[in-house]
Structure formats: C-alpha cells, structure tokens
C-alpha atoms as a PDB file:
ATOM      1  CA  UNK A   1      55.249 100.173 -93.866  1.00  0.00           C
ATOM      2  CA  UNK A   2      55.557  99.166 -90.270  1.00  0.00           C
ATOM      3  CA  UNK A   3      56.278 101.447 -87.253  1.00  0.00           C
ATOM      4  CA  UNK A   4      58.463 100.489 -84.969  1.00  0.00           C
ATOM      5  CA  UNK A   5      59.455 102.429 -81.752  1.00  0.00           C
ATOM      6  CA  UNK A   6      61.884 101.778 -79.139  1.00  0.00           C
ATOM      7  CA  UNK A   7      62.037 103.384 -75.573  1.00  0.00           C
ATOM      8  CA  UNK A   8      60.709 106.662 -77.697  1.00  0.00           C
ATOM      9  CA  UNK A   9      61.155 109.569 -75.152  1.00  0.00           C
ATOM     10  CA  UNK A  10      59.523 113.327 -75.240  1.00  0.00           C
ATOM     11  CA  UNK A  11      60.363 116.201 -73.421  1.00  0.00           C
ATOM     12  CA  UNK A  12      58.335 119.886 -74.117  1.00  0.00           C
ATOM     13  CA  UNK A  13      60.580 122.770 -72.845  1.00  0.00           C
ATOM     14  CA  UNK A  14      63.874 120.204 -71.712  1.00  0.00           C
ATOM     15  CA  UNK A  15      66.008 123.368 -71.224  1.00  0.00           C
ATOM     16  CA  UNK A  16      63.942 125.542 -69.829  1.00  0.00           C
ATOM     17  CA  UNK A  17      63.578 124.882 -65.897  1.00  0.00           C
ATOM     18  CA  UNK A  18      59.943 124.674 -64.270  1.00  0.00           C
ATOM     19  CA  UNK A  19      58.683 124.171 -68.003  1.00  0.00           C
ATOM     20  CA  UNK A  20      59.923 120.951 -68.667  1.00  0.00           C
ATOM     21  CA  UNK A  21      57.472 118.123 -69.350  1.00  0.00           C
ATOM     22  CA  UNK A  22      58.087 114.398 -70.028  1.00  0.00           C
ATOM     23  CA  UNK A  23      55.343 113.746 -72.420  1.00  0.00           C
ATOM     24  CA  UNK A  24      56.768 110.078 -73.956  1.00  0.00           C
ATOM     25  CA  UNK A  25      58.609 108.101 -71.065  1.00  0.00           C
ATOM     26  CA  UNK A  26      60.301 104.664 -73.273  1.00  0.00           C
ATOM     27  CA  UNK A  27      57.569 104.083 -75.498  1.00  0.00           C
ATOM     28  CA  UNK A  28      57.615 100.406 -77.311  1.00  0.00           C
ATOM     29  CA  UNK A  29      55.365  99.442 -79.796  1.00  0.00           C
ATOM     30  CA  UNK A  30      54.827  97.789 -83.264  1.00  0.00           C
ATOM     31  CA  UNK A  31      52.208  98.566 -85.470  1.00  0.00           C
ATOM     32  CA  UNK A  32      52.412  96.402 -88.418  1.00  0.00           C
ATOM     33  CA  UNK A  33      51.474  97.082 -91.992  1.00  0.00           C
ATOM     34  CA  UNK A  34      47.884  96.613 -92.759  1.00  0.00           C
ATOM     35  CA  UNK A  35      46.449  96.916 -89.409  1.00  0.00           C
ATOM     36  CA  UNK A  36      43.723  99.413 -88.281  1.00  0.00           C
ATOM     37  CA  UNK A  37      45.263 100.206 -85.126  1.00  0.00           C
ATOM     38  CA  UNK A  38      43.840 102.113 -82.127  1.00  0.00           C
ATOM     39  CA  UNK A  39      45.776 104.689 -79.697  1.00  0.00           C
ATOM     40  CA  UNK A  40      43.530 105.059 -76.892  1.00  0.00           C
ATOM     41  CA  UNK A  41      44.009 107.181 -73.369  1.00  0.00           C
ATOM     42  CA  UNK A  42      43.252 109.925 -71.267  1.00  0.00           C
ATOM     43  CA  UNK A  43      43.659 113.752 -72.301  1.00  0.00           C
ATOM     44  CA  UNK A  44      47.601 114.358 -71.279  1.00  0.00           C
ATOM     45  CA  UNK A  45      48.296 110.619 -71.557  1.00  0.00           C
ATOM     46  CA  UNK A  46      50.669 111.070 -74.340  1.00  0.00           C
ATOM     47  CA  UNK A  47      48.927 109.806 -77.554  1.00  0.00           C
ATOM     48  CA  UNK A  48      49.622 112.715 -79.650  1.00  0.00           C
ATOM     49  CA  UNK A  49      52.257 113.422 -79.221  1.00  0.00           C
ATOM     50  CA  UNK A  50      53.547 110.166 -80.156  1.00  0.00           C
ATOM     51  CA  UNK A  51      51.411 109.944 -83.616  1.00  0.00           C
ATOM     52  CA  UNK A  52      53.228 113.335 -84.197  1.00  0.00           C
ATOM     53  CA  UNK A  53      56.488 112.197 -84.355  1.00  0.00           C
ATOM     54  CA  UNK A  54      55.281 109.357 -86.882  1.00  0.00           C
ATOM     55  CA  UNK A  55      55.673 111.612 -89.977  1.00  0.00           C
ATOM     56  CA  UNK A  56      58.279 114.281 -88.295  1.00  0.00           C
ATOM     57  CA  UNK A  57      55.695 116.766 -87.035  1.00  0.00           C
ATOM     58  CA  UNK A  58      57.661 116.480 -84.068  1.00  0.00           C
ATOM     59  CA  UNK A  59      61.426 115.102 -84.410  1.00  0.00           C
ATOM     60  CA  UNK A  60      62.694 112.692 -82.244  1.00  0.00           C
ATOM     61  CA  UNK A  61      65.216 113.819 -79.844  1.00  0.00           C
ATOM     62  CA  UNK A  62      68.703 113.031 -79.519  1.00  0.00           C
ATOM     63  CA  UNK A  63      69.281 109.971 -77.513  1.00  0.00           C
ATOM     64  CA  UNK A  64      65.771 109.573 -77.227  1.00  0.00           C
ATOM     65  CA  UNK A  65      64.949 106.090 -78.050  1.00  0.00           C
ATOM     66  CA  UNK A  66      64.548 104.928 -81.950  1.00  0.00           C
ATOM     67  CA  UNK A  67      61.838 105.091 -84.535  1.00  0.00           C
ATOM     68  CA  UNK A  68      61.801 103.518 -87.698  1.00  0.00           C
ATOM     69  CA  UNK A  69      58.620 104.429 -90.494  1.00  0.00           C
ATOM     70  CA  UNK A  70      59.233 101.361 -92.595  1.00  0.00           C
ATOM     71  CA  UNK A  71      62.803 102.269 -94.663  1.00  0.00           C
ATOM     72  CA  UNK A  72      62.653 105.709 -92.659  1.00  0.00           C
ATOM     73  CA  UNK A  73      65.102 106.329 -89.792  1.00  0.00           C
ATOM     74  CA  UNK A  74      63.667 109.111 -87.982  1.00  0.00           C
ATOM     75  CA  UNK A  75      66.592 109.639 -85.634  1.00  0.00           C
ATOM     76  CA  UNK A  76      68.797 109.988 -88.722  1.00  0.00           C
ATOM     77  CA  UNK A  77      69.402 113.578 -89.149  1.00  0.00           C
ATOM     78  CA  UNK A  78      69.354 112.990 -93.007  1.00  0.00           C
ATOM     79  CA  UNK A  79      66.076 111.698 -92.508  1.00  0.00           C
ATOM     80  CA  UNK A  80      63.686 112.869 -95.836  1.00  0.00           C
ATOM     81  CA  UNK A  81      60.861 114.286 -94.190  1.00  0.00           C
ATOM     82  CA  UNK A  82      59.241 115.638 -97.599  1.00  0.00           C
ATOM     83  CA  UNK A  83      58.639 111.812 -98.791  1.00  0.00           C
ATOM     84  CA  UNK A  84      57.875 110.104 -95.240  1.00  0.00           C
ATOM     85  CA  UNK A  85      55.045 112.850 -95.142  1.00  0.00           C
ATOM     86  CA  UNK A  86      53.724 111.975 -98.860  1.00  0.00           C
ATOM     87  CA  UNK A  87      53.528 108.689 -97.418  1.00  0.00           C
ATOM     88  CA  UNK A  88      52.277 108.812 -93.786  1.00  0.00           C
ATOM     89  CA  UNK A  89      49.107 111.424 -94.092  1.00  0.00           C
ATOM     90  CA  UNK A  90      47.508 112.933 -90.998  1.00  0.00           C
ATOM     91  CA  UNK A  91      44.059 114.445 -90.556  1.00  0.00           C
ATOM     92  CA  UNK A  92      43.760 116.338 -87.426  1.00  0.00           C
ATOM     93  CA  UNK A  93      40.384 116.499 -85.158  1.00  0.00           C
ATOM     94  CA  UNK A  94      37.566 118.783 -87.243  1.00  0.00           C
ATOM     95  CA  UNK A  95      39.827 118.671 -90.289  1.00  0.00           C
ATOM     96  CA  UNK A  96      36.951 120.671 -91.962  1.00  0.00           C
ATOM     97  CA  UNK A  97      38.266 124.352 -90.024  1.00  0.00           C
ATOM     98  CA  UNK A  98      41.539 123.611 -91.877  1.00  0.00           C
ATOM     99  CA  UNK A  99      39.797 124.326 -95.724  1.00  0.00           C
ATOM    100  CA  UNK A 100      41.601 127.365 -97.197  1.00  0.00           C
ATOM    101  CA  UNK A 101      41.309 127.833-100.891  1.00  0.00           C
ATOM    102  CA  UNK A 102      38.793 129.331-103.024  1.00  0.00           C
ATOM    103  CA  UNK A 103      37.456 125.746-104.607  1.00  0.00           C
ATOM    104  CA  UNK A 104      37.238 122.139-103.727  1.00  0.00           C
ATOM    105  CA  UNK A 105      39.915 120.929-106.637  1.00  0.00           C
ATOM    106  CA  UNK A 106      42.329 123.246-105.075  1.00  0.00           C
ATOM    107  CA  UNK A 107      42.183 122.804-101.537  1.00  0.00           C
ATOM    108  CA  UNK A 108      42.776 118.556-102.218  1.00  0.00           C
ATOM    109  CA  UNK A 109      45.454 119.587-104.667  1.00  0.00           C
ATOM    110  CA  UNK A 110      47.440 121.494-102.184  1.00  0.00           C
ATOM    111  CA  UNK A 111      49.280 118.699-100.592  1.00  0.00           C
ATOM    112  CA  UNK A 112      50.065 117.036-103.596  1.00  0.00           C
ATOM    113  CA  UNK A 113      51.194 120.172-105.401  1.00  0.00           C
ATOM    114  CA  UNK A 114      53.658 119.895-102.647  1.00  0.00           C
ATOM    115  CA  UNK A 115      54.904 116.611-102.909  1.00  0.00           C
ATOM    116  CA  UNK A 116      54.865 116.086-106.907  1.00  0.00           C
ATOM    117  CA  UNK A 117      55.765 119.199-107.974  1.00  0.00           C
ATOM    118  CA  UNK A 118      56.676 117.448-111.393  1.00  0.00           C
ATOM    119  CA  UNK A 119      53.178 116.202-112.136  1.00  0.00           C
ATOM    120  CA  UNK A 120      51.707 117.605-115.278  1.00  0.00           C
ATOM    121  CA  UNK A 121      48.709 119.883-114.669  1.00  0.00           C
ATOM    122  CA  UNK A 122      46.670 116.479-116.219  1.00  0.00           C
ATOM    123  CA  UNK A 123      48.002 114.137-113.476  1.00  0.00           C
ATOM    124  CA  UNK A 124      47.168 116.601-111.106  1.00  0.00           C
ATOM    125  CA  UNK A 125      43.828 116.731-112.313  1.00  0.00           C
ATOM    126  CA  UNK A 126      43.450 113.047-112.464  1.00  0.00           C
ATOM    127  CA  UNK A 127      44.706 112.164-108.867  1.00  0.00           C
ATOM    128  CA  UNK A 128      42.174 115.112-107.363  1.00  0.00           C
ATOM    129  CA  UNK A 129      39.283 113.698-109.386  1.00  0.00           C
ATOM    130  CA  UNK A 130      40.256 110.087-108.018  1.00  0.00           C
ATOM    131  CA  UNK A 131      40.707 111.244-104.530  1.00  0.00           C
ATOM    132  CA  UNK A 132      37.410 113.307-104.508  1.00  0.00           C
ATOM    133  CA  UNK A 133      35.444 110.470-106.083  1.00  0.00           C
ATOM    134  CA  UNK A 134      37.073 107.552-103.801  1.00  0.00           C
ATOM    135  CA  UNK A 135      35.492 109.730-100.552  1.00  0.00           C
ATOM    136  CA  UNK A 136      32.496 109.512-102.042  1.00  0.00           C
ATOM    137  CA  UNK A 137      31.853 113.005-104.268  1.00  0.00           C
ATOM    138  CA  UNK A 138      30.712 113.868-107.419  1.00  0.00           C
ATOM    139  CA  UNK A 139      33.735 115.203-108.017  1.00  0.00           C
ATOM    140  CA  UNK A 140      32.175 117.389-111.554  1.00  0.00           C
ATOM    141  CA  UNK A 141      29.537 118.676-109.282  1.00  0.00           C
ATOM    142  CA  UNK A 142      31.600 119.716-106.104  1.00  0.00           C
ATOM    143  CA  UNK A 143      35.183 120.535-108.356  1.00  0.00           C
ATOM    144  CA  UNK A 144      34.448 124.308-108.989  1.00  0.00           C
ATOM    145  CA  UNK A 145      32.770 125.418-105.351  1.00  0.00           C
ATOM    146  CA  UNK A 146      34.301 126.902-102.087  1.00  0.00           C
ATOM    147  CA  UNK A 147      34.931 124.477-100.063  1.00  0.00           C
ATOM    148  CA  UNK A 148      32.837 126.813 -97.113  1.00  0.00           C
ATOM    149  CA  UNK A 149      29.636 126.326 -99.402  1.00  0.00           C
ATOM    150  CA  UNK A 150      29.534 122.405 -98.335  1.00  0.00           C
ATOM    151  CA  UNK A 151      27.873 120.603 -95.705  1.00  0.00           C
ATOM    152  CA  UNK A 152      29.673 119.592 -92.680  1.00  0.00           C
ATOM    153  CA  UNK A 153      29.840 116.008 -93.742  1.00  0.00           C
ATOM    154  CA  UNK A 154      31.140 117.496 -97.481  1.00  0.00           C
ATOM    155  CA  UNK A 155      33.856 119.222 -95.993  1.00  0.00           C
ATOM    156  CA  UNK A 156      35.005 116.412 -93.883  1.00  0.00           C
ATOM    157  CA  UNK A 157      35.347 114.349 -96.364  1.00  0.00           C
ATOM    158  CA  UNK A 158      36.963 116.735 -98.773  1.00  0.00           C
ATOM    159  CA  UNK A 159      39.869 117.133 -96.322  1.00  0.00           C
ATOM    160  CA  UNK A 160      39.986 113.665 -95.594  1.00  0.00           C
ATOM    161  CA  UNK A 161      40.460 113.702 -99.901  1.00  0.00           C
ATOM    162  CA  UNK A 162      43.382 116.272 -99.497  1.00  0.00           C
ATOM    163  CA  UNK A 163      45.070 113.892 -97.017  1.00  0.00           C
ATOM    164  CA  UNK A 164      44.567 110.403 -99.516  1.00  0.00           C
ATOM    165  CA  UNK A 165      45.774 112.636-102.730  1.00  0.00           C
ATOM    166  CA  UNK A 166      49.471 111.883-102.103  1.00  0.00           C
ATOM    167  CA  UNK A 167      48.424 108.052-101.671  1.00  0.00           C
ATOM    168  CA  UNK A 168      50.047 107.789 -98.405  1.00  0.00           C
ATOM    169  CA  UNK A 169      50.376 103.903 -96.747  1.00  0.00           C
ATOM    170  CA  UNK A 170      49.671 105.059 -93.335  1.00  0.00           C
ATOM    171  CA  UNK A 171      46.776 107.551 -92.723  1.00  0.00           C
ATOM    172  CA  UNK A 172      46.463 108.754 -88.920  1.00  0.00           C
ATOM    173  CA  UNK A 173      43.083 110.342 -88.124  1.00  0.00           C
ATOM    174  CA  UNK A 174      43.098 111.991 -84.436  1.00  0.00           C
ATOM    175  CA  UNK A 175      39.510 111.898 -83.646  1.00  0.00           C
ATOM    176  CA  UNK A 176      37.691 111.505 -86.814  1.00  0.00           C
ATOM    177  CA  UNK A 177      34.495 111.172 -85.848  1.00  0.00           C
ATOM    178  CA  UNK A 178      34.455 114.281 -83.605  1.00  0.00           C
ATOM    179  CA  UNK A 179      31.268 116.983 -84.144  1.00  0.00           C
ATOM    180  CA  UNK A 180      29.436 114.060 -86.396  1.00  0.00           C
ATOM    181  CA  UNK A 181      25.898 113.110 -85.599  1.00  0.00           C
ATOM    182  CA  UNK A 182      25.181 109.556 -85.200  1.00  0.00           C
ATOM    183  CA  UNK A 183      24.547 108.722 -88.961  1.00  0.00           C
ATOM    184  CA  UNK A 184      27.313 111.063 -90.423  1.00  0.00           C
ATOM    185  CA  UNK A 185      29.506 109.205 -87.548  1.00  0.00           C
ATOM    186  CA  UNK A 186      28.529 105.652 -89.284  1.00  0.00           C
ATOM    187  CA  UNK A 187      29.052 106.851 -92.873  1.00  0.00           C
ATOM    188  CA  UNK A 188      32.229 108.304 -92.224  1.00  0.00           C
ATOM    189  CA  UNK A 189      33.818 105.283 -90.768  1.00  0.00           C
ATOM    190  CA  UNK A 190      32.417 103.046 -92.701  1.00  0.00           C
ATOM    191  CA  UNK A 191      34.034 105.262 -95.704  1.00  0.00           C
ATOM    192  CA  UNK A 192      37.449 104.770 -93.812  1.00  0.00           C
ATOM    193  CA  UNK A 193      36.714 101.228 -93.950  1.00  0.00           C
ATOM    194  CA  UNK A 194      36.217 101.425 -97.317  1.00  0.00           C
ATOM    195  CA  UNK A 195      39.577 103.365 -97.513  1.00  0.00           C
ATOM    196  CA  UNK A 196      41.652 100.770 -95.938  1.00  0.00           C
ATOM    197  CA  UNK A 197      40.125  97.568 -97.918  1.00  0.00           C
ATOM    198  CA  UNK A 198      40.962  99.518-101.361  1.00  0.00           C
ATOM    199  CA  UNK A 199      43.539 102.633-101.163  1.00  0.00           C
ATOM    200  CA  UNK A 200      45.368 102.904 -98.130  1.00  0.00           C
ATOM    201  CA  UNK A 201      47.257  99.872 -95.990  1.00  0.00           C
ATOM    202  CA  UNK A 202      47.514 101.059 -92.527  1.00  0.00           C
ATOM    203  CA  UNK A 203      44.744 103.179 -90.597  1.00  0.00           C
ATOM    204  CA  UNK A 204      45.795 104.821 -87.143  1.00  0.00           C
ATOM    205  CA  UNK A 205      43.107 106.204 -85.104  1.00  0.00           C
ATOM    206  CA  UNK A 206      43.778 108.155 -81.918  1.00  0.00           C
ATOM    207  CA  UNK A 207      40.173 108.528 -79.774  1.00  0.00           C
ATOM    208  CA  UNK A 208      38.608 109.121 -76.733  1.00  0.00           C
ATOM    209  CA  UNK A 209      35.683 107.213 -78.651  1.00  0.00           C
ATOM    210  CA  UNK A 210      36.291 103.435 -76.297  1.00  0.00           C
ATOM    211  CA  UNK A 211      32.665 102.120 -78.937  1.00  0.00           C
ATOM    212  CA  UNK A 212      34.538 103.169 -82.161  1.00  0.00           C
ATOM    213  CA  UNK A 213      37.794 101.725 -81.256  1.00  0.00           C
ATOM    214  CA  UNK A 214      35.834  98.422 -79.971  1.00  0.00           C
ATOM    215  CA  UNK A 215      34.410  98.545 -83.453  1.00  0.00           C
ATOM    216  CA  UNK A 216      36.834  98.699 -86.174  1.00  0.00           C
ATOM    217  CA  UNK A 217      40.040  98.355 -84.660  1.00  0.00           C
ATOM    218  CA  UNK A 218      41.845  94.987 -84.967  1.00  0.00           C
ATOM    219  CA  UNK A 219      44.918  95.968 -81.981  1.00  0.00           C
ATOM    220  CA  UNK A 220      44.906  99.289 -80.004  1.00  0.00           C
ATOM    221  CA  UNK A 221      47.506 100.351 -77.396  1.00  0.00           C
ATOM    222  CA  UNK A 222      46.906 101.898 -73.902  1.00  0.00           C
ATOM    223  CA  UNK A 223      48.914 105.493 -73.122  1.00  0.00           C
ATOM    224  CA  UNK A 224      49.363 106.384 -69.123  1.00  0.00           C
ATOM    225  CA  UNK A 225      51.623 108.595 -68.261  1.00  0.00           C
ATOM    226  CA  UNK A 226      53.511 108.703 -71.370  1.00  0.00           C
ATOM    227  CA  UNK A 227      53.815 105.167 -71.387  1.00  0.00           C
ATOM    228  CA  UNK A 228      51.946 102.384 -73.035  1.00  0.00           C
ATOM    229  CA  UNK A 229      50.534 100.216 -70.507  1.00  0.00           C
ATOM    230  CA  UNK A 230      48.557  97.239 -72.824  1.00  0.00           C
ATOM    231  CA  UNK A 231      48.749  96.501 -76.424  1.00  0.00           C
ATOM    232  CA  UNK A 232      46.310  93.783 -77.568  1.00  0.00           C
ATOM    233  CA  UNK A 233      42.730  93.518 -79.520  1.00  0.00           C
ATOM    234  CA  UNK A 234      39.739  95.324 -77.640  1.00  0.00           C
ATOM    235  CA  UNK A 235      38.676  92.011 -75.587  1.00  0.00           C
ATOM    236  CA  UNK A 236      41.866  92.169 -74.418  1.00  0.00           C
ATOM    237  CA  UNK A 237      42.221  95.581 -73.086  1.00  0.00           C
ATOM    238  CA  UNK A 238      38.772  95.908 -71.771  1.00  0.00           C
ATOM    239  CA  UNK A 239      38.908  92.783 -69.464  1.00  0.00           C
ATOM    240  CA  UNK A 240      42.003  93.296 -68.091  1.00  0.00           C
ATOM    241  CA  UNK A 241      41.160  95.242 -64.471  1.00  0.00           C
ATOM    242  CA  UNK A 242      44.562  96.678 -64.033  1.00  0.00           C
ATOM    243  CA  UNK A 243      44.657  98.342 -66.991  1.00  0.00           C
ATOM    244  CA  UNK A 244      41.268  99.789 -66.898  1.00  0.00           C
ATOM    245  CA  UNK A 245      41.972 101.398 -63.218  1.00  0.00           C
ATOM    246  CA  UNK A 246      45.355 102.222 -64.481  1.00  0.00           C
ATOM    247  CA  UNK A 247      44.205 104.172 -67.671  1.00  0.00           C
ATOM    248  CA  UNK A 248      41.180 105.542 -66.449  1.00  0.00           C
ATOM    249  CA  UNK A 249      39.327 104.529 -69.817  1.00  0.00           C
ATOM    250  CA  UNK A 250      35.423 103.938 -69.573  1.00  0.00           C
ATOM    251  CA  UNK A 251      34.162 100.502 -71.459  1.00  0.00           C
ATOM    252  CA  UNK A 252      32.503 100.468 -74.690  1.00  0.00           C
ATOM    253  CA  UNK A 253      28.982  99.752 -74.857  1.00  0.00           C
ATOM    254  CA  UNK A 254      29.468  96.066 -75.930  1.00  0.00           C
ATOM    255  CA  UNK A 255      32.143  95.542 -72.700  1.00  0.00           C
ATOM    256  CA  UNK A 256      29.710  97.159 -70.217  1.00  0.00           C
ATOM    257  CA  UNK A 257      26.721  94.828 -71.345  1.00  0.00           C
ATOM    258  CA  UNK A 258      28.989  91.817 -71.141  1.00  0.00           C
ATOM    259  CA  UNK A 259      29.851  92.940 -67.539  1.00  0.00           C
ATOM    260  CA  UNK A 260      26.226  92.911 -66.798  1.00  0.00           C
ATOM    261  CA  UNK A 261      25.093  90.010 -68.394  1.00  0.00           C
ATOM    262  CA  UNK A 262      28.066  88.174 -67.093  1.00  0.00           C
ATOM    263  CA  UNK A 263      26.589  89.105 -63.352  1.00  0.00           C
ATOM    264  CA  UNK A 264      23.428  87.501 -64.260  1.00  0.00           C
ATOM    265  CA  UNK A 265      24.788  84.190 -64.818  1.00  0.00           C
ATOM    266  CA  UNK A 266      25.060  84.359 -68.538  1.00  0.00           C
ATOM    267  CA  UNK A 267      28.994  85.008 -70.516  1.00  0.00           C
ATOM    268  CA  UNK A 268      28.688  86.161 -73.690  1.00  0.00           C
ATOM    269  CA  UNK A 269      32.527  85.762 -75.330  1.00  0.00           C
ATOM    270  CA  UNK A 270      32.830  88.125 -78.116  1.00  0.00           C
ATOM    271  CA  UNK A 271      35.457  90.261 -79.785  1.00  0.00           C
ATOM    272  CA  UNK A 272      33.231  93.279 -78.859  1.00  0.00           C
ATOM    273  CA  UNK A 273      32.079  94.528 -82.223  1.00  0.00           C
ATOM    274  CA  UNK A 274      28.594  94.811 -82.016  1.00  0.00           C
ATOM    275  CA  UNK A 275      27.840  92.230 -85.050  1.00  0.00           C
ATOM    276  CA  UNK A 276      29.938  89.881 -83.008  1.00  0.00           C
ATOM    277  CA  UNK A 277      27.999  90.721 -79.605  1.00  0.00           C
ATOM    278  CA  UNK A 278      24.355  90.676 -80.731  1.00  0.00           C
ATOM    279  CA  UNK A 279      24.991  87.152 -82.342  1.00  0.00           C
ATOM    280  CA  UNK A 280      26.483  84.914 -79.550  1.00  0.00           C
ATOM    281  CA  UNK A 281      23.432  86.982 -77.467  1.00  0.00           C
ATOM    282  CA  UNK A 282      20.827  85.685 -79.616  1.00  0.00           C
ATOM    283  CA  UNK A 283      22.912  82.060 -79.686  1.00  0.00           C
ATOM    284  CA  UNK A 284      22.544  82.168 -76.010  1.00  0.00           C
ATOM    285  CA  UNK A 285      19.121  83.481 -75.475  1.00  0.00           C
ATOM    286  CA  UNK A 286      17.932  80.679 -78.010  1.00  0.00           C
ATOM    287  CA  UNK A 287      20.158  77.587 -76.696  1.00  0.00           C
ATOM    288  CA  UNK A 288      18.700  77.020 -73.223  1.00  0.00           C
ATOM    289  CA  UNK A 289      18.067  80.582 -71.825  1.00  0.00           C
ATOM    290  CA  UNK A 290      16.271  80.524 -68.245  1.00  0.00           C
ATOM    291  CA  UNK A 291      13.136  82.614 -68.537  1.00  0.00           C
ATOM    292  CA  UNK A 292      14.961  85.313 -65.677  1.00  0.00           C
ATOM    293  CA  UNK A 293      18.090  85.463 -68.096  1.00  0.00           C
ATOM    294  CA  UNK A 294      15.104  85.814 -70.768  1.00  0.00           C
ATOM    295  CA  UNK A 295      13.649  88.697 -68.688  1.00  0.00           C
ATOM    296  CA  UNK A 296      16.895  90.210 -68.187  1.00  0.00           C
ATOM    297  CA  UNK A 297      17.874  90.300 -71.826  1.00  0.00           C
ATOM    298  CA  UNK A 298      14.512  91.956 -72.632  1.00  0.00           C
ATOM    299  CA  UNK A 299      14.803  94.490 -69.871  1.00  0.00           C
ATOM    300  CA  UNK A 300      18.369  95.647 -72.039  1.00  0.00           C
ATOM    301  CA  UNK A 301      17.669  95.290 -75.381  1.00  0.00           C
ATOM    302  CA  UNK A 302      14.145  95.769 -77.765  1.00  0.00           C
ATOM    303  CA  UNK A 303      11.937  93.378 -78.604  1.00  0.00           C
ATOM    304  CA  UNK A 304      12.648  93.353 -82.144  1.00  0.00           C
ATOM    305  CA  UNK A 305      15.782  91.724 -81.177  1.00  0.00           C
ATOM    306  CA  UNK A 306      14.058  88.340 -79.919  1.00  0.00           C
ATOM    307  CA  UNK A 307      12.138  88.194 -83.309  1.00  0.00           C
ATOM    308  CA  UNK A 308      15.072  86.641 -85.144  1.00  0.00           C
END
C-alpha cells in the first residue's frame, strides 16, 4: 500500500477565531510500499498530525488537498475507515499505559475482535498466539496474566502484538523507543526489524530520535512549519545546511563524527548507519592514515576499535 498526499492541509479550531491553527500547510509526499520510512521534526512541526490522518484518526478536510492509502480515498466521504484501520495499525508513544484488560490474550485480541467480528473463537485464538509469539513471547506462559504484572519491555511488546493482530501493511510507531534503556532500545528495534522483513510491509516511524532514524530508516522526510522541507535517505538530509538550520534538527552521532573527522582532513562517505560508518573508518585508518589522523581517531573512538 503506498501513501500518497497532495498539498494535504490542517487546520485545529478553523471556525473558531483566535483558535485557529494551520498545523499541515500543502503537504506532498510519497511513501512507497515496503519502505521503513522516517518523519522527523521539531515538537509543533506538524508530524503527527499528518501520520494521524493516515488511517482516519483525523479526517481530511474538505478542499484540503488529497490522500490516497493505497485503494483508499480518504477525501471520499464513503471512505471505509473500519478496514483502512485493520490495515494501517498505529502504536502511540509508551503504548504500554494503554493495556486495559484483565489478561494478556485479551488485551491483543481487542483490536481484532473489532475488525473480524466473524472469526471463530479458534481463529481468534490462533492469530493472538501468532501475534504474541512473532514479538517474541511465550505466548502459553504470558496468555493467562494481567498485562500490569509484566515488565516494561513485556508490556511494550504486548501492545505492539495488539497492533500486528489485525495484520495491518502499514504499522506507524510515534516514538517507539521512548522510556527504553539502551539494551531494551536495541532489542525492540531490532524486533521491528524483524517485523518488517517477515509480517508487515511498510514501517513508519515518527521521532525526535535523529541516531535511530540514521539507523534503520531507508528515506525520512523533514516537517517545518507544517510543511515538509527535504525528503531523501539520512546522508541526504543531514548534509544538506539549509535544511538543518531550517528544521532545527540536531545530527546523529554518525553525522556529527563525520563533521569532525571531515575537519581533520579525513571524509569518511557513509550512509550513516553505524555498521556502514565504523567500516569505511577502519578502511581509512588502515589505507594510508597520517599518524595525527591516527591520533585523532584514537582520541574519538576505543582502542579496541584499531585491533581489527
């Protein structure tokens, strides 16, 4: 399913005066089916309220541009919300504080429930067991207990379950990583990754997070303003100046150390995952290196690095 938006415009409050607030301004963009696909920018920028309009959260308004959801005209009043939304699944930021029901089965049943209200209480059964197992559960240990009994990194990933139930083709995650220590962060997107290579097609992540989006996204675009201001892969966005002052966004990690290195006489020219980064460093470092770039590249990174 690809999204396609054209000159998508948003206005909070349009009839009421000294309320009114132009979140989207003519928003273009494509995000094509398959991608993991970034939506980066300041707080106010626009972002999400854009990814809510993607499975009718918010409707678009009339005369307000057009958005399409692969076969789903969303500025068709006849529009079937019911199925887009079985097939476009969102996880807000701390999904885990939206848990509800008195065991795990139920709470990743609920959604489907919903949407399949046909499926025999053994289908039902058998999608929640797959869903619970693909994020990574035992799903005959976990199946019968409150969902509040879990660890944080349990619960996360049982919502995550109740979002993948319906086996959507777009999943949208706005700020998935959020309130995750560093290895719970790592193990949760590298689940996602998992997600995308085996269940679900197209991965949207809205984030603040300039390292994750560096990392696993393919294409992101830019909000300012309620505009987009860039589209492109990572490399592209963070060396483009303009866009940078523009957007106000800081650089991931990989970006900054390229900006440094680059001062010192050495260009590293990498997609900015840091796979990518550390290997045309330890190319460069081993291909004719001064001993003052070597001194610099020791004074950033350990010394178990140069033992390769």
């Amino acid at each position: 399913m690809e999204i396609v938006a054209e000159n998508l415009t948003f206005t909070y409050s349009p009839k009421t005066k000294g309320l009114s607030f132009r979140a989207l301004n003519g928003v273009n963009l494509t995000v094509k089916s398959g991608e993991i696909f970034g939506i980066i920018g300041k707080t106010g920028s626009g972002k999400s309220t854009f990814v809510q309009h993607i499975n009718g959260l918010i409707k678009v308004q009339k005369d307000s541009g057009a958005l399409k959801v692969g076969e789903y005209d969303l500025t068709d009043k006849k529009c079937d919300y019911k199925s887009l939304r079985a097939k476009v699944g969102m996880m807000f930021q701390y999904p885990e504080h939206q848990l509800f029901a008195e065991t795990v089965a139920e709470d990743v049943a609920f959604a489907l429930k919903n949407f399949n209200k046909d499926l025999s209480a053994e289908e039902l059964a058998g999608r929640v067991r797959q869903a619970v197992e693909i994020v990574g559960l035992d799903y005959n240990e976990i199946k019968d207990k409150s969902p509040f009994d879990l660890s944080g990194g349990q619960k996360r990933r049982v919502a995550i379950a109740g979002v993948i139930v319906a086996k959507p083709e777009i999943l949208v995650l706005d700020e998935p990583a959020a309130g995750l220590d560093p290895k719970g962060k790592r193990e949760f997107l590298e689940l996602l990754l998992k997600l995308h290579k085996d269940f679900v097609k197209t991965i949207i992540i809205v984030s603040h997070d300039m390292n994750l989006v560096a990392e696993y996204c393919a294409r992101a675009a830019v909000f300012a303003g309620g505009k987009i201001i860039a589209t492109g892969t990572p490399k592209e966005i963070f060396s483009d100046g303009k866009v940078l002052a523009e957007s106000g966004l800081d650089l991931p990690l990989t970006a900054s150390l390229t900006e440094k290195l680059k001062s010192k006489g050495v260009d590293i020219d990498s997609d900015l995952t840091v796979k990518d980064f550390t290997e045309k460093l330890i190319y460069a470092l081993k291909n004719g290196g001064r001993q003052d770039e070597r001194r610099f590249f020791r004074q950033l990174f350990p010394r178990r690095l140069f033992r390769a």
